[in-house]
Protein backbone atom coordinates (compact mmCIF):
# COMPACT_ATOMS: atom_id res chain seq x y z
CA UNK A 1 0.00 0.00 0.00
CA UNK A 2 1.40 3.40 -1.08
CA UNK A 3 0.71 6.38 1.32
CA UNK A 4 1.45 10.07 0.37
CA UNK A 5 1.90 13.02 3.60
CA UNK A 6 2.34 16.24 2.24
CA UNK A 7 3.75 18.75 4.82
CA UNK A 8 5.24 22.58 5.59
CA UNK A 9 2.13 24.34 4.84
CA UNK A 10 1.55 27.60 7.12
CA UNK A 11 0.80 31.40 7.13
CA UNK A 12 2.77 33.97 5.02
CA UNK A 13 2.95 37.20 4.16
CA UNK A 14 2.37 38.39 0.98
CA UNK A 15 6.03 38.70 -0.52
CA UNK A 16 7.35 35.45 1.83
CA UNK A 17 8.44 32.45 0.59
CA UNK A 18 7.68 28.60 1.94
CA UNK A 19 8.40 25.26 1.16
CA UNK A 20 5.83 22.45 1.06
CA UNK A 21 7.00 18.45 0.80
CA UNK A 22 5.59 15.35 0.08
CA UNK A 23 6.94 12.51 1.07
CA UNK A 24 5.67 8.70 -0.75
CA UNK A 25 6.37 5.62 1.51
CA UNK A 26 5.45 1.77 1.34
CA UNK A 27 5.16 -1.04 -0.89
CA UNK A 28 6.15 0.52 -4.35
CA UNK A 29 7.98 -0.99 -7.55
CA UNK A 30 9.69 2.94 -8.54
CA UNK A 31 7.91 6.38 -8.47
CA UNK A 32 7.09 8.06 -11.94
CA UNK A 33 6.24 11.56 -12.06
CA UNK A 34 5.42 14.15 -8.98
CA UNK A 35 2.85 16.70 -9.87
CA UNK A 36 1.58 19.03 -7.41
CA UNK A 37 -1.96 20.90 -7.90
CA UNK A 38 -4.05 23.35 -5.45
CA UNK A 39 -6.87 23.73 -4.69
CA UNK A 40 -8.09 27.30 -3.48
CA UNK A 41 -11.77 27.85 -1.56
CA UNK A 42 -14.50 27.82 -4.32
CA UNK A 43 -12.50 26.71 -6.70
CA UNK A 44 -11.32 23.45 -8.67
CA UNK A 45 -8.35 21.53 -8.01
CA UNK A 46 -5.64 22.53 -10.36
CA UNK A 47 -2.65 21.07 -11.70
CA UNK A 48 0.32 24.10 -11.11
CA UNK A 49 3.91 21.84 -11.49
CA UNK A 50 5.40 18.70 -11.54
CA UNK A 51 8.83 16.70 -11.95
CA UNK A 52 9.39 13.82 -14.32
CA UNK A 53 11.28 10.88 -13.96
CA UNK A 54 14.10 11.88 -15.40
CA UNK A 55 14.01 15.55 -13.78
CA UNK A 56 12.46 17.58 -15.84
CA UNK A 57 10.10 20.48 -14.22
CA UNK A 58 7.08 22.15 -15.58
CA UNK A 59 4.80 24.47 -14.16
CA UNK A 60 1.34 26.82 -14.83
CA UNK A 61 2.00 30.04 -16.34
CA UNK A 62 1.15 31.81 -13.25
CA UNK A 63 3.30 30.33 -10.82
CA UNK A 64 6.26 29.85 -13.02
CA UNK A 65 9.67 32.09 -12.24
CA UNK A 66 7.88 31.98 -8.50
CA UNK A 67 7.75 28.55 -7.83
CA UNK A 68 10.67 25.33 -8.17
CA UNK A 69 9.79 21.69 -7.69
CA UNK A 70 12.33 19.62 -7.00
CA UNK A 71 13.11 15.83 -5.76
CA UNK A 72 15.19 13.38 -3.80
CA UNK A 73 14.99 10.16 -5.24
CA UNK A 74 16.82 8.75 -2.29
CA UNK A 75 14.48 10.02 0.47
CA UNK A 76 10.70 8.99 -2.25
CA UNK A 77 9.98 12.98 -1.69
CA UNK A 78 9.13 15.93 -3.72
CA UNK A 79 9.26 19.71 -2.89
CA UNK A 80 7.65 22.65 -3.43
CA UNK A 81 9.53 25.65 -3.11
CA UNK A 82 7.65 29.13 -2.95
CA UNK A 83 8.69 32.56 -3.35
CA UNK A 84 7.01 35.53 -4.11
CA UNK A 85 3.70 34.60 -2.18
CA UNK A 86 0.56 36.19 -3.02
CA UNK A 87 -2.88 36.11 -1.96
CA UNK A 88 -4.44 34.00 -4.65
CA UNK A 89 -1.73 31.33 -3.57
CA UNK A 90 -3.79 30.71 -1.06
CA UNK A 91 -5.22 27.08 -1.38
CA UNK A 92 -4.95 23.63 -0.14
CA UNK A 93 -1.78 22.13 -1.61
CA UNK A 94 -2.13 18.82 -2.98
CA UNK A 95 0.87 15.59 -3.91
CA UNK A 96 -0.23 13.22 -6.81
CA UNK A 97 3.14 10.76 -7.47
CA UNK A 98 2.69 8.41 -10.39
CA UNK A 99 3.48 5.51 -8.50
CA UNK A 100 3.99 1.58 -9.94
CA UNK A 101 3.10 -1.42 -7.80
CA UNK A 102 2.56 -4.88 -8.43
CA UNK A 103 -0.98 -5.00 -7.69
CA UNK A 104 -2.09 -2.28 -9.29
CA UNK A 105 0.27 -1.19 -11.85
CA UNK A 106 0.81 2.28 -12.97
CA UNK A 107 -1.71 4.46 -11.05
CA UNK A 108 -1.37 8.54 -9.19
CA UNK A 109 -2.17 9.00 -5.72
CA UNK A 110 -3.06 11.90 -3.41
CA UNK A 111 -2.27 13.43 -0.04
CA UNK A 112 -4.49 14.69 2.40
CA UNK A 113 -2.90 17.96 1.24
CA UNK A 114 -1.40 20.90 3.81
CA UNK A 115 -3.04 24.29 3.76
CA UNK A 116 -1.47 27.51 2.59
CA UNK A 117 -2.21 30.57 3.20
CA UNK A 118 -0.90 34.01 2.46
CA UNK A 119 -2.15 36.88 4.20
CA UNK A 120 -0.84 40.32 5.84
């Protein structure tokens, strides 16, 4: 069984920067791709970066030059670093890992997600 804890969420000031992990731990062949989305109140969940397996980064228009994901292969986690906060930042921040298994295959997962919020 795969289970995904995101962490580092907090309160920030407009301007601040913070970083959010997620780390992936049990029974798992190799990891795939990290993607991280948000999800703000009102709003849909939204895909805004994410690392491939072979390191390559991309990320939504609006949180590009701001935001850097990065991984550690050796430690199954993924980061999420933030700079230049703003207000509409402001959302639940969600890990979805590509993960492979032998009973299921090929198949993302989620976190419970950790809350950010940026606000004077």
């Amino acid at each position: 069984q795969v289970q995904v804890v995101e962490s580092g969420g907090g309160l920030v000031q407009p301007g601040g920067s913070l970083t959010v992990s997620c780390v992936v731990t049990g029974m798992f062949i190799r990891i795939h791709d990290m993607d991280w989305h948000r999800q703000a109140p009102g709003k849909q969940r939204e895909w805004i970066a994410g690392v491939s397996t072979g390191g390559g980064a991309n990320y939504l228009d609006s949180v590009k030059d701001r935001f850097t994901v990065s991984k550690d292969n050796a430690k199954n986690t993924v980061y999420l670093q933030m700079n230049n906060l703003k207000p509409e930042d402001t959302a639940v921040y969600y890990c979805n890992p590509v993960v492979e298994t032998l009973g299921s295959g090929i198949k993302g997962y989620w976190g419970q997600g950790t809350q950010v919020a940026v606000s004077s």
